[in-house]
PDB file of N, CA and C in Angstrom:
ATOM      1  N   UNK A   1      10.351  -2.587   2.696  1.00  0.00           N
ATOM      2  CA  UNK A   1       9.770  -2.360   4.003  1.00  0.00           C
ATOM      3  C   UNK A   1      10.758  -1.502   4.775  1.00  0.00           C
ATOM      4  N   UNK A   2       9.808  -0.287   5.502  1.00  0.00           N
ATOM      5  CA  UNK A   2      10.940   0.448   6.018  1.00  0.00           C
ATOM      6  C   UNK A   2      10.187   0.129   7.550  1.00  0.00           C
ATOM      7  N   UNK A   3      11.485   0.450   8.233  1.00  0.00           N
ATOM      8  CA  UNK A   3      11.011   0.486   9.601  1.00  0.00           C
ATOM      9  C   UNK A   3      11.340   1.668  10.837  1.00  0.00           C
ATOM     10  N   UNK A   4      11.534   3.094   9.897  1.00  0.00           N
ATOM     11  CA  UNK A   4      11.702   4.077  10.793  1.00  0.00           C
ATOM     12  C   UNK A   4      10.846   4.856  10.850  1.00  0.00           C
ATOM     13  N   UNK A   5       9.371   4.886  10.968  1.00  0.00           N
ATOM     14  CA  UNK A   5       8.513   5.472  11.296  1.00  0.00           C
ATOM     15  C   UNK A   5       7.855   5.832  12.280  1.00  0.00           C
ATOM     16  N   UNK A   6       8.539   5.482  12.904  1.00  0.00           N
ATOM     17  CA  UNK A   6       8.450   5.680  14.648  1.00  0.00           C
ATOM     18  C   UNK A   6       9.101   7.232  14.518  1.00  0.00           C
ATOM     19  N   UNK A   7      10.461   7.008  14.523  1.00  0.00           N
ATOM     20  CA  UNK A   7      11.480   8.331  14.461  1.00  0.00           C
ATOM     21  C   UNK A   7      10.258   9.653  13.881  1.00  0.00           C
ATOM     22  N   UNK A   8       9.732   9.037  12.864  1.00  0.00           N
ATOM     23  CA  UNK A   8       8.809  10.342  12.049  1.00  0.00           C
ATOM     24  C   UNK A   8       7.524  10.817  12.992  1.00  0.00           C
ATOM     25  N   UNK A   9       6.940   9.761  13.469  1.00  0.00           N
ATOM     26  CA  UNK A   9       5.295  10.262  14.330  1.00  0.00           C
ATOM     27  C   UNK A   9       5.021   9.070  15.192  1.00  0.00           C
ATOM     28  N   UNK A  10       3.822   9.046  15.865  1.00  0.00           N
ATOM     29  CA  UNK A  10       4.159   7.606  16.856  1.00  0.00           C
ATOM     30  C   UNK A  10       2.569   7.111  15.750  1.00  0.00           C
ATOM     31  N   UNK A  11       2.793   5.374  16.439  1.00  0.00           N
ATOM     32  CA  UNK A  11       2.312   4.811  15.391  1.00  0.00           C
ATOM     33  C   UNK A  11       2.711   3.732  14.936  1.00  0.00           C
ATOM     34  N   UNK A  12       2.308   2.969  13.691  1.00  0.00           N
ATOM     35  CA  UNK A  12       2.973   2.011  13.411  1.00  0.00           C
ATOM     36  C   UNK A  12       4.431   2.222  13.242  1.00  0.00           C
ATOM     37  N   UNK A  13       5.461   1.277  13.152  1.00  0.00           N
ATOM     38  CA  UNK A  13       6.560   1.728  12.453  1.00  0.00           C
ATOM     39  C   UNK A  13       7.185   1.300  11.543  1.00  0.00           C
ATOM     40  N   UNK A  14       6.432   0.218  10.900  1.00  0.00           N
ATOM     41  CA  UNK A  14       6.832   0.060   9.712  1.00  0.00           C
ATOM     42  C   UNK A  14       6.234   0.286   8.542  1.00  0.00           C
ATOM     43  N   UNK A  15       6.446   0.529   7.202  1.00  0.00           N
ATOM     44  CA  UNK A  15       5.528   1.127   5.863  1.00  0.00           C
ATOM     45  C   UNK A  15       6.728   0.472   4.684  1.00  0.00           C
ATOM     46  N   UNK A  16       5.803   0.524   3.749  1.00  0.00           N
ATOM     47  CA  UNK A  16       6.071   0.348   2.336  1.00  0.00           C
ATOM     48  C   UNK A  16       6.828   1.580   1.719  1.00  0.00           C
ATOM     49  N   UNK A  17       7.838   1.558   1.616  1.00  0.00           N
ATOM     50  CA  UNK A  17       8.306   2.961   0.638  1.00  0.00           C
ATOM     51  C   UNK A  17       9.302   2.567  -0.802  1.00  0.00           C
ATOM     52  N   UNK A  18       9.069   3.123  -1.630  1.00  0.00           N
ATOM     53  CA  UNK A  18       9.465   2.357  -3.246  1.00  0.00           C
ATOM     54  C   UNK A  18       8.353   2.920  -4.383  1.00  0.00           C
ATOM     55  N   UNK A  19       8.773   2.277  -5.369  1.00  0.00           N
ATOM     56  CA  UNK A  19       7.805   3.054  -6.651  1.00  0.00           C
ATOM     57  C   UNK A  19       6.515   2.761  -5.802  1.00  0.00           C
ATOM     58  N   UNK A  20       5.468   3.234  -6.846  1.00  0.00           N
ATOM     59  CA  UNK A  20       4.119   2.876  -6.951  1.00  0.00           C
ATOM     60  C   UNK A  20       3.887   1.604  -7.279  1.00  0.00           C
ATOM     61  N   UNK A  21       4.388   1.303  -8.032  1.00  0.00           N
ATOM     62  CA  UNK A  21       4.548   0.047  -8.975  1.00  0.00           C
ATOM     63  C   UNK A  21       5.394  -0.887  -7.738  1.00  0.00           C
ATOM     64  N   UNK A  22       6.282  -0.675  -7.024  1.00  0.00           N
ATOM     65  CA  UNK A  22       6.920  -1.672  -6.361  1.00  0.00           C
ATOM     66  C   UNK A  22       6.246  -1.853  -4.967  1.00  0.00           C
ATOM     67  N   UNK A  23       5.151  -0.984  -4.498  1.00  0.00           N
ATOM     68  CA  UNK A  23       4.282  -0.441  -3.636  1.00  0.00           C
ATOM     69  C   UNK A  23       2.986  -1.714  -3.801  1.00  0.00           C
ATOM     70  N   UNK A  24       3.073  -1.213  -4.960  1.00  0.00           N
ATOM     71  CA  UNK A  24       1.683  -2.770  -5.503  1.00  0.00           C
ATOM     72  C   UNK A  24       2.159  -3.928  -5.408  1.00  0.00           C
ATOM     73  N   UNK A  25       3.421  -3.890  -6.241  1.00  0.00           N
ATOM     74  CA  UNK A  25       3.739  -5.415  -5.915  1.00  0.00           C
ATOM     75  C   UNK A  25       3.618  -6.400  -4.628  1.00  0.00           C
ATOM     76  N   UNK A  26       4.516  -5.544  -3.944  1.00  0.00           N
ATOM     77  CA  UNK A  26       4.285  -6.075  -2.155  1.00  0.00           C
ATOM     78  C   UNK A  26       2.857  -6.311  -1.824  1.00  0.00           C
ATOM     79  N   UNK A  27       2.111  -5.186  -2.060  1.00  0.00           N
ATOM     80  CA  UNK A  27       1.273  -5.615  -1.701  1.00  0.00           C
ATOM     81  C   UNK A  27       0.204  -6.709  -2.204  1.00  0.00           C
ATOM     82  N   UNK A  28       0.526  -6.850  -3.374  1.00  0.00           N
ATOM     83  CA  UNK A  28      -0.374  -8.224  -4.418  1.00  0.00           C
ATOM     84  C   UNK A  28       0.317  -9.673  -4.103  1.00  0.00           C
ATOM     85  N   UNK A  29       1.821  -9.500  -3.478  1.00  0.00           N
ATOM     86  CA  UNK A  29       2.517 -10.528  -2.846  1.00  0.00           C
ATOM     87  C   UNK A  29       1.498 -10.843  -1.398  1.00  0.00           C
ATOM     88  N   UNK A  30       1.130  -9.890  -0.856  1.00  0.00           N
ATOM     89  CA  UNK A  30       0.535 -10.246   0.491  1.00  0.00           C
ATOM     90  C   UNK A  30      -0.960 -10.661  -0.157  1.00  0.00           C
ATOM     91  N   UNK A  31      -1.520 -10.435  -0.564  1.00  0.00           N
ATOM     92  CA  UNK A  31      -2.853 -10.337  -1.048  1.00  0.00           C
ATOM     93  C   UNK A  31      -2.812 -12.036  -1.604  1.00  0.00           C
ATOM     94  N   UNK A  32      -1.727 -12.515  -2.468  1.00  0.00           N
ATOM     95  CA  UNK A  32      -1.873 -13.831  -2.405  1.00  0.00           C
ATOM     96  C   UNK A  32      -1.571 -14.672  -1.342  1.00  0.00           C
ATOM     97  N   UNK A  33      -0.896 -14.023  -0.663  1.00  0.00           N
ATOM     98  CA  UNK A  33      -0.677 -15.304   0.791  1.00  0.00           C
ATOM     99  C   UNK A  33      -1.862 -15.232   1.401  1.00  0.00           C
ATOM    100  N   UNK A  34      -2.875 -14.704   1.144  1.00  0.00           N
ATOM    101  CA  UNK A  34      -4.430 -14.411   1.883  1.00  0.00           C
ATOM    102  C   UNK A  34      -4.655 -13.064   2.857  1.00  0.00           C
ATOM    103  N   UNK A  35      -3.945 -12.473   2.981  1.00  0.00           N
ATOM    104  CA  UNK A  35      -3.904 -11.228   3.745  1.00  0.00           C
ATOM    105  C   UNK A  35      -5.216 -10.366   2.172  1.00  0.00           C
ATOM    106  N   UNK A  36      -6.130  -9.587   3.260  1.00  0.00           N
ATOM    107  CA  UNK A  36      -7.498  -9.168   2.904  1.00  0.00           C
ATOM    108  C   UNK A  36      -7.760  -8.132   3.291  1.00  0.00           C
ATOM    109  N   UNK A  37      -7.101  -7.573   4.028  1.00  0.00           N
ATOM    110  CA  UNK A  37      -7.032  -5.736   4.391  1.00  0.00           C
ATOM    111  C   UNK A  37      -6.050  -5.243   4.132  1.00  0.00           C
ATOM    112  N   UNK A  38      -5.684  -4.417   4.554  1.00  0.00           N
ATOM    113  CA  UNK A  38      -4.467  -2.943   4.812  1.00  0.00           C
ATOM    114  C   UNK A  38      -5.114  -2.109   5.210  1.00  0.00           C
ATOM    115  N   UNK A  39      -4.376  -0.816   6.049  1.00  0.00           N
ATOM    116  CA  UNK A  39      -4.369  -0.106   6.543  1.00  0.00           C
ATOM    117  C   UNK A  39      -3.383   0.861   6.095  1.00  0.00           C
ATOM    118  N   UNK A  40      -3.742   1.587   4.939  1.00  0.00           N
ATOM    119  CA  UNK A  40      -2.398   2.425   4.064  1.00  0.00           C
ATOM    120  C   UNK A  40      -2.967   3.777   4.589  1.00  0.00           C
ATOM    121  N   UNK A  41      -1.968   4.479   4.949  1.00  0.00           N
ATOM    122  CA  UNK A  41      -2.080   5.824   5.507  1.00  0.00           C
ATOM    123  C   UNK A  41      -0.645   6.617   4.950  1.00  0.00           C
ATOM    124  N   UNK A  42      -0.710   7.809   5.290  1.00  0.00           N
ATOM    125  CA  UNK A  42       0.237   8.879   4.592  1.00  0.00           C
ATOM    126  C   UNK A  42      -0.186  10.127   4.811  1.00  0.00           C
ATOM    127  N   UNK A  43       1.072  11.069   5.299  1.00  0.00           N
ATOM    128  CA  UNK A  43       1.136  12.414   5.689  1.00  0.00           C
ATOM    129  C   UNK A  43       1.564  13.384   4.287  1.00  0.00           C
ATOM    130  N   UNK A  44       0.729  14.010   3.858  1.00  0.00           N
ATOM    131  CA  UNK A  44      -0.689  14.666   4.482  1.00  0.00           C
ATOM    132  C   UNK A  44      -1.491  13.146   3.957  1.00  0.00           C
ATOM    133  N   UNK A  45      -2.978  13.455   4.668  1.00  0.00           N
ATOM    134  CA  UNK A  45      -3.706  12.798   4.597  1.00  0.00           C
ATOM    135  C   UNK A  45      -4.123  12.709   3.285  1.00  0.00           C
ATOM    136  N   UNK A  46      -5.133  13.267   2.969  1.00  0.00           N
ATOM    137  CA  UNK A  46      -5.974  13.553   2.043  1.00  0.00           C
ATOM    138  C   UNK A  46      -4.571  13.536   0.504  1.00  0.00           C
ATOM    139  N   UNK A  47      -4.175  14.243   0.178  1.00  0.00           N
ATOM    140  CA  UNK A  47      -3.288  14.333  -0.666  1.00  0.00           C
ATOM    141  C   UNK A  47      -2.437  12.694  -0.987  1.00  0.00           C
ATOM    142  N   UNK A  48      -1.355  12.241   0.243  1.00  0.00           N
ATOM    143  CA  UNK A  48      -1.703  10.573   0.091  1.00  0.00           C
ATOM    144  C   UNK A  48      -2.910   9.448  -0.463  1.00  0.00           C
ATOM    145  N   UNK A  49      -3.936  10.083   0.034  1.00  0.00           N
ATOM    146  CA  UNK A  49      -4.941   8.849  -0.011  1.00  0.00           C
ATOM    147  C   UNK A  49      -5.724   8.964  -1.775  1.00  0.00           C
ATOM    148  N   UNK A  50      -5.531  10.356  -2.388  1.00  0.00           N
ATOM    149  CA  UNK A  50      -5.253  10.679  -3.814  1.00  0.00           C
ATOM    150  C   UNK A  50      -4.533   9.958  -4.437  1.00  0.00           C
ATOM    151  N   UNK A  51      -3.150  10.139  -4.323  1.00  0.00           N
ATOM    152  CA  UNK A  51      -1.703   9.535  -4.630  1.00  0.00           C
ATOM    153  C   UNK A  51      -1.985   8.088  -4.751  1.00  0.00           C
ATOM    154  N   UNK A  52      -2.723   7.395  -3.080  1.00  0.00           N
ATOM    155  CA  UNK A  52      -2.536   5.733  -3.161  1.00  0.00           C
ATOM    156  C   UNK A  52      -3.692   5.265  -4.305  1.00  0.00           C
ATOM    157  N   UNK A  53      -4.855   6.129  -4.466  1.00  0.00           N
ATOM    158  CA  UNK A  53      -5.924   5.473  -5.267  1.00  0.00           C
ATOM    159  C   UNK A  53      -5.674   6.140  -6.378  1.00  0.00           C
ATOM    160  N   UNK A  54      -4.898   7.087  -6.768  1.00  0.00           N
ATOM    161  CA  UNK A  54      -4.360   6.894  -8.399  1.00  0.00           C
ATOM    162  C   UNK A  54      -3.466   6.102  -9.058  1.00  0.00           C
ATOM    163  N   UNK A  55      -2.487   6.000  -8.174  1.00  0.00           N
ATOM    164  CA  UNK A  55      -1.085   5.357  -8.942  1.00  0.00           C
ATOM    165  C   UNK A  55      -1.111   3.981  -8.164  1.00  0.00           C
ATOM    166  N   UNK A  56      -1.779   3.366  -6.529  1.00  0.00           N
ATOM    167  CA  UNK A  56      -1.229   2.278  -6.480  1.00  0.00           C
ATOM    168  C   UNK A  56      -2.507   1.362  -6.531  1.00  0.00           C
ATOM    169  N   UNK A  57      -3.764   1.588  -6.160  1.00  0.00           N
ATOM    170  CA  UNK A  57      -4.710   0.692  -6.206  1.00  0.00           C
ATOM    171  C   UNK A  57      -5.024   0.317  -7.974  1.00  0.00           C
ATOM    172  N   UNK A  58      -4.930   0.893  -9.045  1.00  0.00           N
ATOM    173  CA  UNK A  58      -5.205   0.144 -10.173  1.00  0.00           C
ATOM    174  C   UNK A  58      -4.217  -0.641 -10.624  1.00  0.00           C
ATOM    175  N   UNK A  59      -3.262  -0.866  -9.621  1.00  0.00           N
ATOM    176  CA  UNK A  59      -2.063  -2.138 -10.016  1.00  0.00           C
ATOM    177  C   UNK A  59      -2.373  -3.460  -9.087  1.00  0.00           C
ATOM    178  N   UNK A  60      -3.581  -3.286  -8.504  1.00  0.00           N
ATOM    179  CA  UNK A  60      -3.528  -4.490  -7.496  1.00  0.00           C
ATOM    180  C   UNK A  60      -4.376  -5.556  -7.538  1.00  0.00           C
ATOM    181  N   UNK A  61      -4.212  -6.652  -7.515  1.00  0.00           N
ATOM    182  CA  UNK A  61      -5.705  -7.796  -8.628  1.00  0.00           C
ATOM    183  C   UNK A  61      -5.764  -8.616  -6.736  1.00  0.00           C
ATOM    184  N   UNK A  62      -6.447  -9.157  -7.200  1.00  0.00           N
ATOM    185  CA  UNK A  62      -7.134 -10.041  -6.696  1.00  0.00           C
ATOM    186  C   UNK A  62      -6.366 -11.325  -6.392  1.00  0.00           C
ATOM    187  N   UNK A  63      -6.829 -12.676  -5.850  1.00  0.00           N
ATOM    188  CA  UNK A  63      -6.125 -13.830  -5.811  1.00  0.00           C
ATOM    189  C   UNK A  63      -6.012 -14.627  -6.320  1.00  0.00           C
ATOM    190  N   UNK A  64      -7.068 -14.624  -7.296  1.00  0.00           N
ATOM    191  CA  UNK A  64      -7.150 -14.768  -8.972  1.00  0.00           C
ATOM    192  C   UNK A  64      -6.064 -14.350  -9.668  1.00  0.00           C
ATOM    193  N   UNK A  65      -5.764 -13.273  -9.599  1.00  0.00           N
ATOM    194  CA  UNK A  65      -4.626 -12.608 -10.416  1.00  0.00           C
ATOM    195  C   UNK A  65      -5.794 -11.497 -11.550  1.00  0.00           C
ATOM    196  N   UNK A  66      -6.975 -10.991 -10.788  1.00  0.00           N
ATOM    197  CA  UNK A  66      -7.865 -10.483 -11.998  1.00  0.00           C
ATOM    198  C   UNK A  66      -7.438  -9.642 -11.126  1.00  0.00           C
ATOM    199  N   UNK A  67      -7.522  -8.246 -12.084  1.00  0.00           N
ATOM    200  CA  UNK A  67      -7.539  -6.564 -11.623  1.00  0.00           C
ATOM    201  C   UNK A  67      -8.550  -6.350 -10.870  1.00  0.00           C
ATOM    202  N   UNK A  68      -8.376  -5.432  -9.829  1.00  0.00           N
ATOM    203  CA  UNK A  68      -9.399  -4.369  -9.249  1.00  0.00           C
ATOM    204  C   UNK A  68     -10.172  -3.672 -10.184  1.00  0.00           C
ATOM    205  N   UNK A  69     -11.443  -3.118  -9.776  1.00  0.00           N
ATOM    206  CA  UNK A  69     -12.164  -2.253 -10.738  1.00  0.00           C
ATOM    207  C   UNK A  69     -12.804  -1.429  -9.626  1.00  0.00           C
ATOM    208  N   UNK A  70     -12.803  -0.693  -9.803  1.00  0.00           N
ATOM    209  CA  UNK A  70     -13.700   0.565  -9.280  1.00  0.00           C
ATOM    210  C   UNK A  70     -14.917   0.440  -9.283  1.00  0.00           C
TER     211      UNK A  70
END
């Protein structure tokens, strides 16, 4: 968890930064404590939101522990 994103644009100021793989993790850690959204964003837009649904959403299951599927 980083928390200088303020310094970068206004906005939230804290984000996830680390592998893809360590990106999922955190977030499959929150996903079992019951947390059921996110709000993942990234500059550029479009090009990020590529990036997050190639490399980090097919690492992320459920509360089950079953995979996502498309």
């Amino acid at each position: 968890m980083w928390g200088g994103f303020h310094r970068l644009r206004p906005g939230p100021p804290f984000g996830l930064v680390r592998s893809y793989r360590q990106v999922a993790d955190r977030l499959n850690e929150l996903i079992e404590l019951g947390v059921d959204a996110f709000i993942l964003a990234g500059v550029p837009h479009l090009e990020e939101a590529r990036r997050v649904g190639r490399h980090v959403l097919p690492l992320l299951h459920d509360r089950s522990g079953k995979a996502y599927t498309a």
